[in-house]
Every structure is written in C-alpha cells, then in structure tokens.
N, C-alpha and C. Protein backbone atom coordinates (compact mmCIF):
# COMPACT_ATOMS: atom_id res chain seq x y z
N UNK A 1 10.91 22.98 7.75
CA UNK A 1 9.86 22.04 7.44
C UNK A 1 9.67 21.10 8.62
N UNK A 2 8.66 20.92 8.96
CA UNK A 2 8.46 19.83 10.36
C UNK A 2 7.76 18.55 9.34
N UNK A 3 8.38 17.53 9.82
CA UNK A 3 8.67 16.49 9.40
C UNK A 3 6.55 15.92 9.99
N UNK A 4 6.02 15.55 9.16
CA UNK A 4 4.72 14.26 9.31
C UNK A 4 5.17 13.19 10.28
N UNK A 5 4.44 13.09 11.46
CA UNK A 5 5.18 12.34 12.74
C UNK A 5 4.73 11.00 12.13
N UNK A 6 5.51 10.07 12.32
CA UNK A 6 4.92 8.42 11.96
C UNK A 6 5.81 7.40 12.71
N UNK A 7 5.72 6.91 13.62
CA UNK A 7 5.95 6.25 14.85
C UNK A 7 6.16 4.29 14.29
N UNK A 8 6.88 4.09 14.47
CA UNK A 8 7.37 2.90 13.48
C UNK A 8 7.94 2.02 14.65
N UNK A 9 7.54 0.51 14.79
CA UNK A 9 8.29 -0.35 15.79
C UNK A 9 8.17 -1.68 15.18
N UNK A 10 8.65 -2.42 15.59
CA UNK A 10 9.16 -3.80 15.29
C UNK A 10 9.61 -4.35 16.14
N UNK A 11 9.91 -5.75 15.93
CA UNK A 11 9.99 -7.34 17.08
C UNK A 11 10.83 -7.87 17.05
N UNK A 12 11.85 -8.04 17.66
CA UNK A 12 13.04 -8.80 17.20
C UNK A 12 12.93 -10.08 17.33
N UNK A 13 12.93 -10.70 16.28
CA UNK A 13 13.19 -12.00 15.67
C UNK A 13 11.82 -12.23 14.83
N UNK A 14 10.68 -11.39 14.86
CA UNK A 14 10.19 -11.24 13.84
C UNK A 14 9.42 -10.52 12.35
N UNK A 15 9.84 -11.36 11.56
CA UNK A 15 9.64 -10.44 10.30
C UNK A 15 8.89 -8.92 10.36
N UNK A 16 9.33 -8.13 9.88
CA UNK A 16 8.74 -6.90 9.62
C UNK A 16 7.92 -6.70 8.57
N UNK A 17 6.83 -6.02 8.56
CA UNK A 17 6.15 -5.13 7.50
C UNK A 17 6.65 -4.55 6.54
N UNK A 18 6.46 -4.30 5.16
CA UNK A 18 7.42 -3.41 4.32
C UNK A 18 5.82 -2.61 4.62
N UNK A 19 6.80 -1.04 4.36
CA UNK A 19 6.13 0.24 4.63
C UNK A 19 5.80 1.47 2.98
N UNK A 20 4.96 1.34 2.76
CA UNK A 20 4.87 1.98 1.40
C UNK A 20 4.14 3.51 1.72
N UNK A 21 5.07 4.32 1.27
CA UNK A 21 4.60 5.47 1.04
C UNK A 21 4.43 6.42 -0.08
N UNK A 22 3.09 7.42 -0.19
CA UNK A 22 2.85 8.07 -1.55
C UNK A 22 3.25 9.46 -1.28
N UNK A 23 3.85 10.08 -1.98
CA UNK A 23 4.20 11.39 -1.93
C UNK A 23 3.52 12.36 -3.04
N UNK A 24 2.35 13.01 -2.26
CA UNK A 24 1.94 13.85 -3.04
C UNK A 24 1.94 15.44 -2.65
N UNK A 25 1.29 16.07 -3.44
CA UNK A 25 1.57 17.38 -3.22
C UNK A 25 0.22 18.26 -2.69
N UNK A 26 0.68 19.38 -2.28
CA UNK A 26 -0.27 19.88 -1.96
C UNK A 26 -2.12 19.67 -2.39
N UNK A 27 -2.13 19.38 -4.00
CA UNK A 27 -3.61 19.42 -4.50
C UNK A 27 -3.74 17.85 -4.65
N UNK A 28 -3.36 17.13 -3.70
CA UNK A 28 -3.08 15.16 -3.69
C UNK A 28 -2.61 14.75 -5.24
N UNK A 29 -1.90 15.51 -5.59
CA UNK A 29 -1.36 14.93 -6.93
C UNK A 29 -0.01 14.10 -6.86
N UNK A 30 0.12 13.53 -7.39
CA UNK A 30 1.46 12.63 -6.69
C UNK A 30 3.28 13.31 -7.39
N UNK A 31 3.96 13.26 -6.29
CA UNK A 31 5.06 13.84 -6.61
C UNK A 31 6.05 13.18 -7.75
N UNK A 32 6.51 13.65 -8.73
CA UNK A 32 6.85 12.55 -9.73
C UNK A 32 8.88 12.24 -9.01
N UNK A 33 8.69 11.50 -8.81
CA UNK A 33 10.35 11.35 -8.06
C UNK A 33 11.34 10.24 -8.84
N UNK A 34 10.94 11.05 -10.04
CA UNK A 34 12.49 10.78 -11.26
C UNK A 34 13.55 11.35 -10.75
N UNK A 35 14.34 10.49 -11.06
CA UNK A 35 15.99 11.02 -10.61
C UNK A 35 16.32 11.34 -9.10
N UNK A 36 15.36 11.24 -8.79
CA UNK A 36 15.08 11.58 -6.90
C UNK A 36 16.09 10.55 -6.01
N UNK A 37 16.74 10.82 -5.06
CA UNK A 37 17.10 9.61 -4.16
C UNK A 37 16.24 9.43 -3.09
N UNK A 38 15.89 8.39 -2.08
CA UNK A 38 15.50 8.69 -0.66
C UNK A 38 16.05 7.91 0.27
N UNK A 39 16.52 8.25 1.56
CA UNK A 39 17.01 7.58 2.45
C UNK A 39 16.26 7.86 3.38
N UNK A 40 16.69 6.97 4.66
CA UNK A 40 16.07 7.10 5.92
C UNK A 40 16.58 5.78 6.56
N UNK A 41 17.45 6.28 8.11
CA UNK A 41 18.07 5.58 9.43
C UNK A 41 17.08 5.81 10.25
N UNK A 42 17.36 4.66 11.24
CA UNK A 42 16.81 4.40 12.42
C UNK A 42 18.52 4.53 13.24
N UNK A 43 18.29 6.22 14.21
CA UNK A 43 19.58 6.48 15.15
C UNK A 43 19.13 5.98 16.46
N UNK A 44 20.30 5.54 17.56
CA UNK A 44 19.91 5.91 19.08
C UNK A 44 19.12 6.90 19.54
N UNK A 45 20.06 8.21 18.68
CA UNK A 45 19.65 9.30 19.11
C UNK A 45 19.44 10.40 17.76
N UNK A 46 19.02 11.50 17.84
CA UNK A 46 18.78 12.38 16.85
C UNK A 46 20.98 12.75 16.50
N UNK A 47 21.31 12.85 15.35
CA UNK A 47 22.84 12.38 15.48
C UNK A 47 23.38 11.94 16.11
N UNK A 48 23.07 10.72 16.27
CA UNK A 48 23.63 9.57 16.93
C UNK A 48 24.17 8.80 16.20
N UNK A 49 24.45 7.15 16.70
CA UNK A 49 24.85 5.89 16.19
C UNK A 49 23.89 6.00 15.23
N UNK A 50 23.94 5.34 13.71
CA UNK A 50 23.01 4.46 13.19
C UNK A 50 23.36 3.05 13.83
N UNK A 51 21.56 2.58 14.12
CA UNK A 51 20.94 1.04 14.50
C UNK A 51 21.15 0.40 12.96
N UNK A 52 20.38 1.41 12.37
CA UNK A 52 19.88 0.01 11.29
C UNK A 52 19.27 1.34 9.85
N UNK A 53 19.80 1.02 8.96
CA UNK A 53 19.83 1.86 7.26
C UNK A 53 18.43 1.26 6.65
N UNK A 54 17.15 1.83 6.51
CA UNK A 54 16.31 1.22 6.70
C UNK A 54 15.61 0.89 4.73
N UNK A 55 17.14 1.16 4.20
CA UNK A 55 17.71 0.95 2.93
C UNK A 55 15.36 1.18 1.91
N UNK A 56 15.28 2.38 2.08
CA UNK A 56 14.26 2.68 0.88
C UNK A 56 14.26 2.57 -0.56
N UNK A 57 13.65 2.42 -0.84
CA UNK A 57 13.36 2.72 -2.23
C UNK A 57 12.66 3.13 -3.52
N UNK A 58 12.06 4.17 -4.76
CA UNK A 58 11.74 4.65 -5.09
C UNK A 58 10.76 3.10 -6.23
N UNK A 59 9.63 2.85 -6.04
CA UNK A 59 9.45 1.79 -7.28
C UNK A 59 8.41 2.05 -7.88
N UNK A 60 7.90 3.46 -7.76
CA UNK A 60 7.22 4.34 -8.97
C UNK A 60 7.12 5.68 -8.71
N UNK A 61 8.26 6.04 -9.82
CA UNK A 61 8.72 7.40 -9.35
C UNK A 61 7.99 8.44 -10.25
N UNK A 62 7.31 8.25 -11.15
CA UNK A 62 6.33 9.07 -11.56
C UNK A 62 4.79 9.08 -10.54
N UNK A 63 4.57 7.82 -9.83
CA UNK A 63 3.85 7.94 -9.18
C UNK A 63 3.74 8.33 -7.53
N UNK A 64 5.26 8.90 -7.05
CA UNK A 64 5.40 8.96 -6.24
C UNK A 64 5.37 8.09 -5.01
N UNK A 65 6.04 6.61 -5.71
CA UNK A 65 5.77 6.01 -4.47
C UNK A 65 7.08 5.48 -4.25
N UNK A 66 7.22 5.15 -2.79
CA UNK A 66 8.38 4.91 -1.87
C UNK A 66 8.35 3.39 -1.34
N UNK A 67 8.98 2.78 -1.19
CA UNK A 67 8.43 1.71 -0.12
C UNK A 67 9.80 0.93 0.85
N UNK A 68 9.62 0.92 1.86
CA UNK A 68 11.12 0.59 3.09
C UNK A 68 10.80 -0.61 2.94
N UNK A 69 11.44 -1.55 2.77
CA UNK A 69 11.56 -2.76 3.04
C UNK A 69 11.22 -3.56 4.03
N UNK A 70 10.66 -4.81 3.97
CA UNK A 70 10.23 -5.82 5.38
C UNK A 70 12.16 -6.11 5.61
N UNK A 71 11.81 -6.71 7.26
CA UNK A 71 13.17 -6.73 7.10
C UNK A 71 12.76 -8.16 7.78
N UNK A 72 14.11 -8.69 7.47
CA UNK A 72 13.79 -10.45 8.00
C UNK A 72 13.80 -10.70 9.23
N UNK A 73 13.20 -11.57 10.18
CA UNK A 73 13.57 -12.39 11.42
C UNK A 73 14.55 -12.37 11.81
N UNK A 74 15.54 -12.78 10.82
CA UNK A 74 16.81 -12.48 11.71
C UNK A 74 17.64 -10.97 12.09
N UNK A 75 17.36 -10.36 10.60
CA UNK A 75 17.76 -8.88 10.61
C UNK A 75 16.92 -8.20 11.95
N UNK A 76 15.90 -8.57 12.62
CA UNK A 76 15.38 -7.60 13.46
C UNK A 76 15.55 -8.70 14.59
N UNK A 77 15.59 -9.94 15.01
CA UNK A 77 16.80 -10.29 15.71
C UNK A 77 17.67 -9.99 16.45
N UNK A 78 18.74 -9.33 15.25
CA UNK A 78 19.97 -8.69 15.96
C UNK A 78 19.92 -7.33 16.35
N UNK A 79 19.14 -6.64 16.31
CA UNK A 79 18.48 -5.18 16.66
C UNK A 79 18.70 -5.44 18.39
N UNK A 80 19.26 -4.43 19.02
CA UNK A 80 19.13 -4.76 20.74
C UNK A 80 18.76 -3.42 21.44
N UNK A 81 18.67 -2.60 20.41
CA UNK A 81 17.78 -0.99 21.04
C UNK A 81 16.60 -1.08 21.39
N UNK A 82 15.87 -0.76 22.44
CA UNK A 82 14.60 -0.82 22.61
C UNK A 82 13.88 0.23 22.00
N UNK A 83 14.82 1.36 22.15
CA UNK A 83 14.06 2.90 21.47
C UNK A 83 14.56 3.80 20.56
N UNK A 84 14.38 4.59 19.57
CA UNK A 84 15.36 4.74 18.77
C UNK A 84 14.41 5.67 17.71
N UNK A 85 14.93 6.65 17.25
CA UNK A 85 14.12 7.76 16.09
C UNK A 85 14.78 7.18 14.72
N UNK A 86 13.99 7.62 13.82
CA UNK A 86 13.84 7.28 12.44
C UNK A 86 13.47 8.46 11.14
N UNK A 87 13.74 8.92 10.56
CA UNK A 87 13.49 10.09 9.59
C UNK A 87 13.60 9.59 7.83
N UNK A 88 13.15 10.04 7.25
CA UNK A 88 12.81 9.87 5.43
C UNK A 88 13.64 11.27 5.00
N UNK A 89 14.21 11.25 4.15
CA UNK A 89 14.61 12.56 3.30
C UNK A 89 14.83 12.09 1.57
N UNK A 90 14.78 12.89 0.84
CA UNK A 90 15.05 12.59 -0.66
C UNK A 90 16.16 13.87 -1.14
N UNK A 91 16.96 13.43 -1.90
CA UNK A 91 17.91 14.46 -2.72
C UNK A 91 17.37 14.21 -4.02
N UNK A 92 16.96 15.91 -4.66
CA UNK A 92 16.70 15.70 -5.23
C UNK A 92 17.75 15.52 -6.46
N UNK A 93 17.42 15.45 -8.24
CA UNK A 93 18.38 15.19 -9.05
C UNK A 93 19.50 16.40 -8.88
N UNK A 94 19.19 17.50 -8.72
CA UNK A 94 20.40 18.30 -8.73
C UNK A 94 21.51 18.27 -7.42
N UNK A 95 21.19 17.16 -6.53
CA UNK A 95 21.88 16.86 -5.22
C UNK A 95 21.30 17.75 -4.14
N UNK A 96 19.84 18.74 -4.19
CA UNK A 96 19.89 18.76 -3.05
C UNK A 96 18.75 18.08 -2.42
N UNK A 97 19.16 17.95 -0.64
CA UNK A 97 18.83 17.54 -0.01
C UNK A 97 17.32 18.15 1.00
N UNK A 98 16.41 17.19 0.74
CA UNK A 98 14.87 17.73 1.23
C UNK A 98 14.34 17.68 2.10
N UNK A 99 13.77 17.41 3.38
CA UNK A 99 13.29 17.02 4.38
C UNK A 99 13.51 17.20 5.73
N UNK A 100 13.49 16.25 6.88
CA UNK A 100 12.67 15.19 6.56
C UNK A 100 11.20 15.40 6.39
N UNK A 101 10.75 14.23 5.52
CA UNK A 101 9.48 14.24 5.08
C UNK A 101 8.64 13.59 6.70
N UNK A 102 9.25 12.50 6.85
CA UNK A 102 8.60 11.76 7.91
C UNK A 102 9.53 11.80 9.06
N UNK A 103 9.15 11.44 10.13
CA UNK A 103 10.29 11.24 11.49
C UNK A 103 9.30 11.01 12.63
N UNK A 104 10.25 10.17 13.24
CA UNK A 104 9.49 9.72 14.77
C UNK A 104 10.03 8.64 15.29
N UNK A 105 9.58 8.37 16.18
CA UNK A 105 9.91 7.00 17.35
C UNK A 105 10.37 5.84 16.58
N UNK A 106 11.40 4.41 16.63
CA UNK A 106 11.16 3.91 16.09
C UNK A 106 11.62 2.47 17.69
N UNK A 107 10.72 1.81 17.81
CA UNK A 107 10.22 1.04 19.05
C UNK A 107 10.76 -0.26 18.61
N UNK A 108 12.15 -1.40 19.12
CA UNK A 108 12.54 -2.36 19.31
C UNK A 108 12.23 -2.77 20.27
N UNK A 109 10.83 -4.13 20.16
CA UNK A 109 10.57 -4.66 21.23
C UNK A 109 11.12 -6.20 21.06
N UNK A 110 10.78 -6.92 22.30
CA UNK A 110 11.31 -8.31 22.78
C UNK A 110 10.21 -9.30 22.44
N UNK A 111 10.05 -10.45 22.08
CA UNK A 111 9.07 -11.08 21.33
C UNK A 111 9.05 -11.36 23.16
N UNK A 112 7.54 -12.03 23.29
CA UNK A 112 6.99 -12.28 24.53
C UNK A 112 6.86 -13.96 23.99
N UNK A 113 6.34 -14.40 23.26
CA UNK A 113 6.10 -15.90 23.22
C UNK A 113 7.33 -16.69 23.12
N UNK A 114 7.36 -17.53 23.41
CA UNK A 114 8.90 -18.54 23.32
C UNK A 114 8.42 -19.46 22.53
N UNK A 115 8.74 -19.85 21.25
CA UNK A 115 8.55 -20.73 20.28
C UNK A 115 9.73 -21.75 20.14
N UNK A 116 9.68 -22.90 20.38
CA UNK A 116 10.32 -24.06 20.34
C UNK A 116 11.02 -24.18 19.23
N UNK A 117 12.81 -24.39 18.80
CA UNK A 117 13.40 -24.65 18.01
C UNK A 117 13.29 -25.96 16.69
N UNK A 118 12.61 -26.30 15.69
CA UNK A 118 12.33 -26.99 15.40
C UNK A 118 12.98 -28.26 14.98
C-alpha cells in the first residue's frame, strides 16, 4: 500500500494546528473505526529515533474521523529537529496492523520573530 503523501511542519515555540482526518472508502463512504486503534510518530529517520508520538485519536469512529492533536508552545519548543518523516497506521480490532495510511516530511522550523518576555 503506498501511503497518501501529506507533508506536515511546525514552529518551535509555537502552538500547532490540530489535524483532522476522514477516512473513507473507496465509494467516499466513511470508514466506521470501532474498536480500531491509530497511531502515528514523527522519526529522524524512516526507523529511526522517535522526535515526538504525535499521540492521535479516533473521536468519531463510526464516522471515520481521526484527529492529531495541536501541540502546545512549549511542546514544539523543545522539538530541535529541523527535518523529520511522520506516518498514520490503525490496528485493526483483531490486532492487525494497516497502513500507513498517510506519510511524509514532517518540517521543524525556528520562529524568525523575537517576541519580548513579558
């Protein structure tokens, strides 16, 4: 299965986007993902270090939807990779393992403005 490329970056020290995704099926019907798990890391490298567990979660699983979490200012902060891949997979209820659904680049950049400590 070749993974849907989706190219994902963020700012260290500021807040992130939460990322919502729909999983449907071939005829756009939505995948029902009862009992389903899904994960997805951001590595150095393709089996590499994990950076950062980009901790997903399922919050309508009849409707097939997914959504990764914003992550805080400080959590992307302490991030010091500039470059780094990222992948989605789900197990399904009988434990097996699916994917990846998504995968691609995932871009730690350096905030450019200097904002004064308050």
């Amino acid at each position: 299965m070749n993974p849907a490329p989706l190219s994902l970056s963020v700012t260290r020290g500021i807040i992130s986007d939460q990322i919502d995704i729909y999983c449907q099926d071939a005829n756009k019907k939505a995948v029902d993902l009862t009992g389903w798990d899904v994960f997805a890391q951001v590595r150095d490298e393709p089996e590499g270090d994990m950076i950062l567990d980009l901790l997903p979660v399922i919050v309508d699983a009849p409707g097939g939807h997914v959504r990764i979490p914003s992550l805080s200012d400080d959590a992307t902060f302490a991030l010091s990779e500039d470059a780094a891949f990222w992948d989605l997979i789900f197990q399904t209820p009988n434990g097996d393992r699916i994917g990846p659904f998504l995968a691609g680049s995932y871009t730690i950049q350096s905030i450019i403005t200097e904002v004064p400590d308050p």
